[in-house]
Protein backbone atom coordinates (compact mmCIF):
# COMPACT_ATOMS: atom_id res chain seq x y z
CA UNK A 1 10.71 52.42 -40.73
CA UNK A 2 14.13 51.40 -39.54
CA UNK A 3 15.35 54.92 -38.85
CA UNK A 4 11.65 55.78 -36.84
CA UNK A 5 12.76 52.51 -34.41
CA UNK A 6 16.46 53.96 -34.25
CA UNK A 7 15.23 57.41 -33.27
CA UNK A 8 13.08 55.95 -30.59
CA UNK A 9 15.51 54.13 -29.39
CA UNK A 10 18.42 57.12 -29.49
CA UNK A 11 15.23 58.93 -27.39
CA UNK A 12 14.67 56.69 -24.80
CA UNK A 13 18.58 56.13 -24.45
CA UNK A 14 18.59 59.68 -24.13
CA UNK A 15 15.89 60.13 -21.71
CA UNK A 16 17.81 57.90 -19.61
CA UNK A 17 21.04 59.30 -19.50
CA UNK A 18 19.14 62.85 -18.56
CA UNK A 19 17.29 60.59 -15.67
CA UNK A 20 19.85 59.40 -14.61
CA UNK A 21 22.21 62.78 -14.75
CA UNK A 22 18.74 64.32 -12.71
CA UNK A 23 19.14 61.46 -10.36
CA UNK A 24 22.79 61.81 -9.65
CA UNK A 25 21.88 65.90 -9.65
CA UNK A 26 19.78 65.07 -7.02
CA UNK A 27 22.01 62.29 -4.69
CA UNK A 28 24.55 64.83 -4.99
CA UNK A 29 22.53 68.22 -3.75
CA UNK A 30 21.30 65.43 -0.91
CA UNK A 31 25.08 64.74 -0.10
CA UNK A 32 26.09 68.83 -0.23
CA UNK A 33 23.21 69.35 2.17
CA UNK A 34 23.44 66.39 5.08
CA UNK A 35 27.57 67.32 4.63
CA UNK A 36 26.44 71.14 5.43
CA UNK A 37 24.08 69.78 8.26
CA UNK A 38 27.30 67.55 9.78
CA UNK A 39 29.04 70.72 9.79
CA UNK A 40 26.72 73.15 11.22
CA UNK A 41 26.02 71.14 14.12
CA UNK A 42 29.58 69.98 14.88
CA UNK A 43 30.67 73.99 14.56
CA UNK A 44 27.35 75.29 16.14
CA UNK A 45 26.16 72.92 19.02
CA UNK A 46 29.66 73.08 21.21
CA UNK A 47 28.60 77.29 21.11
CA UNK A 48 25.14 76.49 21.93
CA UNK A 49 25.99 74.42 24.81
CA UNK A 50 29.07 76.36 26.18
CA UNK A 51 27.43 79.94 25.30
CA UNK A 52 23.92 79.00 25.25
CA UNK A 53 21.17 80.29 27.64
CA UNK A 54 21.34 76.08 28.47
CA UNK A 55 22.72 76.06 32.17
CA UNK A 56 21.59 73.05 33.26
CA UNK A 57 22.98 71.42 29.75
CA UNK A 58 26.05 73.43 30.41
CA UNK A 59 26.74 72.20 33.63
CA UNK A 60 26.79 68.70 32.83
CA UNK A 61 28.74 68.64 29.86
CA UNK A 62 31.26 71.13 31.50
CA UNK A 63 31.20 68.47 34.46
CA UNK A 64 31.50 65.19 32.56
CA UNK A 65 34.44 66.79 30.65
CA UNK A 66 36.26 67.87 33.62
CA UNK A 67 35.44 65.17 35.66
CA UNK A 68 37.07 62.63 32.85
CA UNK A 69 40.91 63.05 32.45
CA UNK A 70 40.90 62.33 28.94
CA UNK A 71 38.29 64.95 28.25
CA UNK A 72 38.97 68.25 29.64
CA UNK A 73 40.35 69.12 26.32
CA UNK A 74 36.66 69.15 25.03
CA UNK A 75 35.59 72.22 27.79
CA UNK A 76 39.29 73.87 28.10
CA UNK A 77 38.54 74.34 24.49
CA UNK A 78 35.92 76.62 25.14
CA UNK A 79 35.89 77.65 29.23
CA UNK A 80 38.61 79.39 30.63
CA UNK A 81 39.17 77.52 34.10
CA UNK A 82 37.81 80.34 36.22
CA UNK A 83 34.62 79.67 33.84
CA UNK A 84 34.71 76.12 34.30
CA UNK A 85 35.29 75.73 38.43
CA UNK A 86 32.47 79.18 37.93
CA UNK A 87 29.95 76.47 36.38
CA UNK A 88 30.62 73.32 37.96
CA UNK A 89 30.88 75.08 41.42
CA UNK A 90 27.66 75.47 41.70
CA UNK A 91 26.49 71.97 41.88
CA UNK A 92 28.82 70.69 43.91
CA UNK A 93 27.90 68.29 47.25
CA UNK A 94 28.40 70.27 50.44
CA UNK A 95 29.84 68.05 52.58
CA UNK A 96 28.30 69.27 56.72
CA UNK A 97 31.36 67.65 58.35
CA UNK A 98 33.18 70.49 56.46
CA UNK A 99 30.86 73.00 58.83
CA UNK A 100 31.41 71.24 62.29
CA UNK A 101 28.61 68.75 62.04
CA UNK A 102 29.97 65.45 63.41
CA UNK A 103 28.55 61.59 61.77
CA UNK A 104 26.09 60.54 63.90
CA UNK A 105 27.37 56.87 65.45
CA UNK A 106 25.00 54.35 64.66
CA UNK A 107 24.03 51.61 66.96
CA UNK A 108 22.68 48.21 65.25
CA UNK A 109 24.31 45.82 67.39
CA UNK A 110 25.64 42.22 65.55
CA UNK A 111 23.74 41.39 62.47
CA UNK A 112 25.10 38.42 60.96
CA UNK A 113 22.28 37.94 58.24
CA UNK A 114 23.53 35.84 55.13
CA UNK A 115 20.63 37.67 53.04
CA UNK A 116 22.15 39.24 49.82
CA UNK A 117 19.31 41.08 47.51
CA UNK A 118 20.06 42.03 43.88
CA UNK A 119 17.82 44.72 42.26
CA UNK A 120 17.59 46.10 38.75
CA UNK A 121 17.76 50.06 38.81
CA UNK A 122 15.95 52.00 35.95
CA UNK A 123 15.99 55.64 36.12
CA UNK A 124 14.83 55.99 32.17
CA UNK A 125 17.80 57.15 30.70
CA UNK A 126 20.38 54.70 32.89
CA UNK A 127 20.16 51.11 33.98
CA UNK A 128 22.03 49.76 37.30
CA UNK A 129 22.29 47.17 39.72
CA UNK A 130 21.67 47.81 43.26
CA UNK A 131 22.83 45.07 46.01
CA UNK A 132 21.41 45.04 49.70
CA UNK A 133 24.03 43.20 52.32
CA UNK A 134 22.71 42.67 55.64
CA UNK A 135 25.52 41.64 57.25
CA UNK A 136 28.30 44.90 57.09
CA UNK A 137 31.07 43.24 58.81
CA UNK A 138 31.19 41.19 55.55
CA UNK A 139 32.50 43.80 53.56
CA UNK A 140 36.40 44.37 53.51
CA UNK A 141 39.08 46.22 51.10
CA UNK A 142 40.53 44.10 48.54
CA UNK A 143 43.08 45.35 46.15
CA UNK A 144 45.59 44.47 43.03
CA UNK A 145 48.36 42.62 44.23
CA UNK A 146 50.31 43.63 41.07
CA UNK A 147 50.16 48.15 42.65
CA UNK A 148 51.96 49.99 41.82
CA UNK A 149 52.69 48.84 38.59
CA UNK A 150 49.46 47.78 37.77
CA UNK A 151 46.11 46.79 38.80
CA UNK A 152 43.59 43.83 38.68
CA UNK A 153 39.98 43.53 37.48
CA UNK A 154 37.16 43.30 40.39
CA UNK A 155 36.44 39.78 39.41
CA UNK A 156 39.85 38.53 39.82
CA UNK A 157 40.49 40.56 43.46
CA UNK A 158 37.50 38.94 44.45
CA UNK A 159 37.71 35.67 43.04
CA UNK A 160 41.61 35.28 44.65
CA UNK A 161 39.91 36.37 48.28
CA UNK A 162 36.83 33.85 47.73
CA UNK A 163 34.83 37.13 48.23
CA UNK A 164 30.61 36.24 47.25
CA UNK A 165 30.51 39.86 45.63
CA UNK A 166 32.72 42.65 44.90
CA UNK A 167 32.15 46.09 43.36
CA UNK A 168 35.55 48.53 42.15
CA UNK A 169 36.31 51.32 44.48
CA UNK A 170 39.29 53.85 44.76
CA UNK A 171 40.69 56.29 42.14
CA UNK A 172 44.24 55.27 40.93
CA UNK A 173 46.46 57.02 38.50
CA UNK A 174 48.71 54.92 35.86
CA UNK A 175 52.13 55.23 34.78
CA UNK A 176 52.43 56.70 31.34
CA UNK A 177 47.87 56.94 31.78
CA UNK A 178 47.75 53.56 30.03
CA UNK A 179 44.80 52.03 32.15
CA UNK A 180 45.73 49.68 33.54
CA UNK A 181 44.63 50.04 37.43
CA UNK A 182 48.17 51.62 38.39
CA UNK A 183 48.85 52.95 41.84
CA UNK A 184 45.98 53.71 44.05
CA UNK A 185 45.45 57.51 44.75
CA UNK A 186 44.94 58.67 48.40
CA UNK A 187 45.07 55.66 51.18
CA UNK A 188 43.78 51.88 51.20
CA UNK A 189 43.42 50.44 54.84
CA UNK A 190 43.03 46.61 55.26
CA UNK A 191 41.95 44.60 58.69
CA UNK A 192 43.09 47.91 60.52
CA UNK A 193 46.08 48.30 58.36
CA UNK A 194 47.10 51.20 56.10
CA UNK A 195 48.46 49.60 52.96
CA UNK A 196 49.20 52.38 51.14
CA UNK A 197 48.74 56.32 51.62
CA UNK A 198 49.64 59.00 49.16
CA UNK A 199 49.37 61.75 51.64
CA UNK A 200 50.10 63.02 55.26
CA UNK A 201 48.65 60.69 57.75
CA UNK A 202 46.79 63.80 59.21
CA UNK A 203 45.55 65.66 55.92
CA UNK A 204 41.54 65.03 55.57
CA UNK A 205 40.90 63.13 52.61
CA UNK A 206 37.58 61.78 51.11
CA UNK A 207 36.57 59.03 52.63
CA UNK A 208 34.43 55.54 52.32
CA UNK A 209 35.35 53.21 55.58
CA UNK A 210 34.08 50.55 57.78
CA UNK A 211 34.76 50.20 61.16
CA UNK A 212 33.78 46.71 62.22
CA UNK A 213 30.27 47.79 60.91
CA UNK A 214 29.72 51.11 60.41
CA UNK A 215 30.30 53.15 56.95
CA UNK A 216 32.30 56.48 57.45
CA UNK A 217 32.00 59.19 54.83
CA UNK A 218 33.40 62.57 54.67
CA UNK A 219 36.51 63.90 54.45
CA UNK A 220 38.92 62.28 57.57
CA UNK A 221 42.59 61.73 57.96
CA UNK A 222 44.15 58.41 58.37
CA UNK A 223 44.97 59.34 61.82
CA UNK A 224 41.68 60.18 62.61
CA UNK A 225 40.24 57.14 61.02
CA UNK A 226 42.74 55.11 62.89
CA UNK A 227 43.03 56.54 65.93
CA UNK A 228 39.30 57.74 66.64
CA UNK A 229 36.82 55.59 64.79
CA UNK A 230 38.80 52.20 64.55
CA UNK A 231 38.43 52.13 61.33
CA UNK A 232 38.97 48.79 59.97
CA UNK A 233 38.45 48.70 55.99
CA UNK A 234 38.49 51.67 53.93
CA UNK A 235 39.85 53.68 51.20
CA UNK A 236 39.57 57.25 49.63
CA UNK A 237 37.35 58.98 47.11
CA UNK A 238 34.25 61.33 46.93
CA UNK A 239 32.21 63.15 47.09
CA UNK A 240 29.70 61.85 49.90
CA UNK A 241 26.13 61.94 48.82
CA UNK A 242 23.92 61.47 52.09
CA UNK A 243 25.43 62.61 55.61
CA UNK A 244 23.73 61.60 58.79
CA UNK A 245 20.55 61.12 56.39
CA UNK A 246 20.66 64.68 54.71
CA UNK A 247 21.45 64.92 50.93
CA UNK A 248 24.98 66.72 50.11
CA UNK A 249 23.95 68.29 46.49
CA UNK A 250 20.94 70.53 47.33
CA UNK A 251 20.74 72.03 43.58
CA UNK A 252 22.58 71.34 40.16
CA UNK A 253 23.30 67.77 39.18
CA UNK A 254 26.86 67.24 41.69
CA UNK A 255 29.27 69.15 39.24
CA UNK A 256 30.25 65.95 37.72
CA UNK A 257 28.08 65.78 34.83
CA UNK A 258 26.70 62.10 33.45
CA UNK A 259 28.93 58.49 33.68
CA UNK A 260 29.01 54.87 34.68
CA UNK A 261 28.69 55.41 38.85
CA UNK A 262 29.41 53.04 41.40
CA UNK A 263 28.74 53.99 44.78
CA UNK A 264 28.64 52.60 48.42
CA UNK A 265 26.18 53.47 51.38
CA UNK A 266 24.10 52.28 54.70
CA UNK A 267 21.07 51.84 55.84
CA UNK A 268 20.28 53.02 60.06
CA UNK A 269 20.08 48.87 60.54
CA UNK A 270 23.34 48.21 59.14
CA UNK A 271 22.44 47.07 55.57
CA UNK A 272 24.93 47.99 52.98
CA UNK A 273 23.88 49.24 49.99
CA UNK A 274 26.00 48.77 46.82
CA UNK A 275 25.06 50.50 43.80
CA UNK A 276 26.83 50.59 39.80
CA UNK A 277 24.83 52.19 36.96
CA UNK A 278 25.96 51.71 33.77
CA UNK A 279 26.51 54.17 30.89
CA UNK A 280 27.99 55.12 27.73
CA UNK A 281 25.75 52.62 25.87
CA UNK A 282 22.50 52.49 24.20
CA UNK A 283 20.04 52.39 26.48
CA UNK A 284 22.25 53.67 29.79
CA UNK A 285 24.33 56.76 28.46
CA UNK A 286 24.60 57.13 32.80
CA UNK A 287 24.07 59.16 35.75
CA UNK A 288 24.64 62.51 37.23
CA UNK A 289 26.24 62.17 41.35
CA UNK A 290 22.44 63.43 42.16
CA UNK A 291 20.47 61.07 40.22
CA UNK A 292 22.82 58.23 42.27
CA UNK A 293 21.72 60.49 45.50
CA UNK A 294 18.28 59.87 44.80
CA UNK A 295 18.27 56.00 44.40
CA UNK A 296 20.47 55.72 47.96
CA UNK A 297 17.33 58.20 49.60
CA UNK A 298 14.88 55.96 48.36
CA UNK A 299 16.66 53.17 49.90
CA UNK A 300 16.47 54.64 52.94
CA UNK A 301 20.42 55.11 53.64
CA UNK A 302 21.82 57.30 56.56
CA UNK A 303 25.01 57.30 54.53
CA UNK A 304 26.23 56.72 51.17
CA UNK A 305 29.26 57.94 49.36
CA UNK A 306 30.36 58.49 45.49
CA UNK A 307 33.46 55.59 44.26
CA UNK A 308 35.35 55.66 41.09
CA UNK A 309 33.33 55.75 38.29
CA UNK A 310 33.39 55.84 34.41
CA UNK A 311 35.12 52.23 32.70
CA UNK A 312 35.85 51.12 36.33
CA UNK A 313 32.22 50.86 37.32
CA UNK A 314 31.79 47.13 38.09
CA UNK A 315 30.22 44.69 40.37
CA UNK A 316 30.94 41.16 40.81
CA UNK A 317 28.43 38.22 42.38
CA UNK A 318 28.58 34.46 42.52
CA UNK A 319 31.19 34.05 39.66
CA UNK A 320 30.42 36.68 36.98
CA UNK A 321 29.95 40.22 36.31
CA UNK A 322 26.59 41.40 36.25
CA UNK A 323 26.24 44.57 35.28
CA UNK A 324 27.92 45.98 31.23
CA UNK A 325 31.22 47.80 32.00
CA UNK A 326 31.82 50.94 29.92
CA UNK A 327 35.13 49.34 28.71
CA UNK A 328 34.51 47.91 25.01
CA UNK A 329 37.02 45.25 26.12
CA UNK A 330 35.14 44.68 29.45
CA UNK A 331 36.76 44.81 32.63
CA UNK A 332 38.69 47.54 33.63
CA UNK A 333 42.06 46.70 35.88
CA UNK A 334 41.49 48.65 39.28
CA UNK A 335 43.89 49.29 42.50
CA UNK A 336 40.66 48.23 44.96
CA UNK A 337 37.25 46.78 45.46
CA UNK A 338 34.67 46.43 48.46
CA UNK A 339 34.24 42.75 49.01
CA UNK A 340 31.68 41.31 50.40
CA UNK A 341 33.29 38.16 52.41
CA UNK A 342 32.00 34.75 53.45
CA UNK A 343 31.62 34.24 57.55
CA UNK A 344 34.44 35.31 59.57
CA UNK A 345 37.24 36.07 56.29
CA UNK A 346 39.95 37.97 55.32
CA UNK A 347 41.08 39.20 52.65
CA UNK A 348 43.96 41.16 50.61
């Protein structure tokens, strides 16, 4: 009787030992296969996208690699760079100053409306913040008093010039690329001023500036901005989106593939229109240079124009932040902001 219970028991300890080798069996072919799946689609999806019959996909991966300094690794890898400027080339804005076409003046007279509007953007796949100002003399250059060593965050420019709002603006390269604003690329004019400019005074650069009211976009030199349109406020970066009311990117997604945008722009009354969508997050991975072009049409501006993106995107109103920088640590430090000003300020 004893040695019927010890079998049993030797059978059942052996059944589960083989259960539990058939278990393990089993964990194991499961970990084989989702490490052969990993693999696969890390060695295969890079040549469906790049060599794929994709070109919409291709064209905004190419473009959001190129377009990100730390990045163009990921399509050099793959594109030669006659391939790449081949593909992104296509979706670039065309810009009709470049053509002859001149930027329609536009006559508003003095609005000096307080009215500030805040609206929540949601284009499915991004999420943004889109302000209105009605006033546009309010909105000046403001930038980090620290260039060109480093830069400052939006909040802090604006909070040190009182400004009500602020969103980032310029481009800016960094000593040994370590982020941290750095020296501003192209020019920054203040209250009439040129602060800083990295080029000729009469080579065209991109351009987002304010006379005492009026946005300018296109490319311009600093003479001409000076000189002919009394250009009060302004700095440089690209490319514009609406000219004269007519969108710049007529096909493709603007060659610059999908990111945290911020973006500045004008209504035919004088209301300025500042825009930041947010990316690189659940819920907001970001938005191609077109997808920005359509939210400015829809809001009815006669000009708008692209500003430094990516971990810069940022605006600023009544004390805090209010849109999610890209940056896991927040803030970026940037070389310049728009401001939007109180009554009859400066700024610097």
């Amino acid at each position: 009787m004893r040695k019927l219970k010890l079998r049993r028991k030797q059978n059942i300890q052996n059944e589960v030992t083989q259960d539990t080798y058939k278990k393990k069996g089993v964990i194991k072919h499961i970990l084989l296969f989702l490490i052969f799946e990993i693999v696969f689609t890390c060695v295969s999806l890079p040549i469906l996208i790049f060599y794929g019959p994709f070109e919409n996909v291709k064209a905004t991966i190419t473009g959001m690699s190129w377009n990100t300094s730390t990045h163009q690794f990921i399509a050099k890898l793959f594109l030669s760079d006659i391939a790449i400027n081949r593909i992104i080339s296509k979706s670039f804005a065309i810009d009709p100053l470049d053509s002859g076409e001149v930027i329609q003046k536009l006559k508003f007279g003095v609005n000096h409306d307080e009215k500030i509007e805040i609206y929540n953007i949601d284009g499915g796949s991004f999420e943004g913040k889109l302000m209105l100002v009605h006033d546009p003399s309010r909105i000046k250059v403001g930038y980090s008093k620290n260039f060109p060593k480093s830069g400052e965050t939006t909040s802090s420019i604006a909070k040190r010039n009182g400004a009500v709002a602020a969103i980032n603006a310029g481009g800016f390269t960094d000593f040994g690329w370590t982020g941290t604003g750095g020296a501003p690329m192209g020019f920054i004019i203040h209250d009439g001023s040129v602060v800083v400019n990295r080029k000729s005074e009469k080579v065209k650069q991109d351009t987002a500036a304010f006379t005492d009211q009026m946005l300018i976009v296109g490319k311009h030199s600093v003479k001409q901005l000076i000189d002919e349109y009394g250009v009060k406020e302004g700095v440089s970066f690209g490319p514009p989106l609406i000219v004269n009311g007519e969108r710049t990117i007529r096909r493709g997604d603007g060659g610059w593939g999908i990111a945290p945008r911020t973006a500045i722009g004008q209504r035919s009354d004088g209301t300025v229109i500042l825009l930041v969508i947010d990316g690189r997050r659940a819920g907001s991975f970001g938005a191609s240079l077109r997808d920005v072009q359509e939210i400015f049409m829809k809001y009815a501006a006669k000009n708008a124009v692209n500003l430094d993106g990516g971990s810069s995107t940022t605006m600023y109103f009544n004390g805090k932040v209010i849109n999610v920088p890209a940056d896991a640590l927040g803030e970026r430090a940037v070389a310049s902001v728009f401001m939007v000003v109180p009554e009859k300020a400066g700024g610097k």
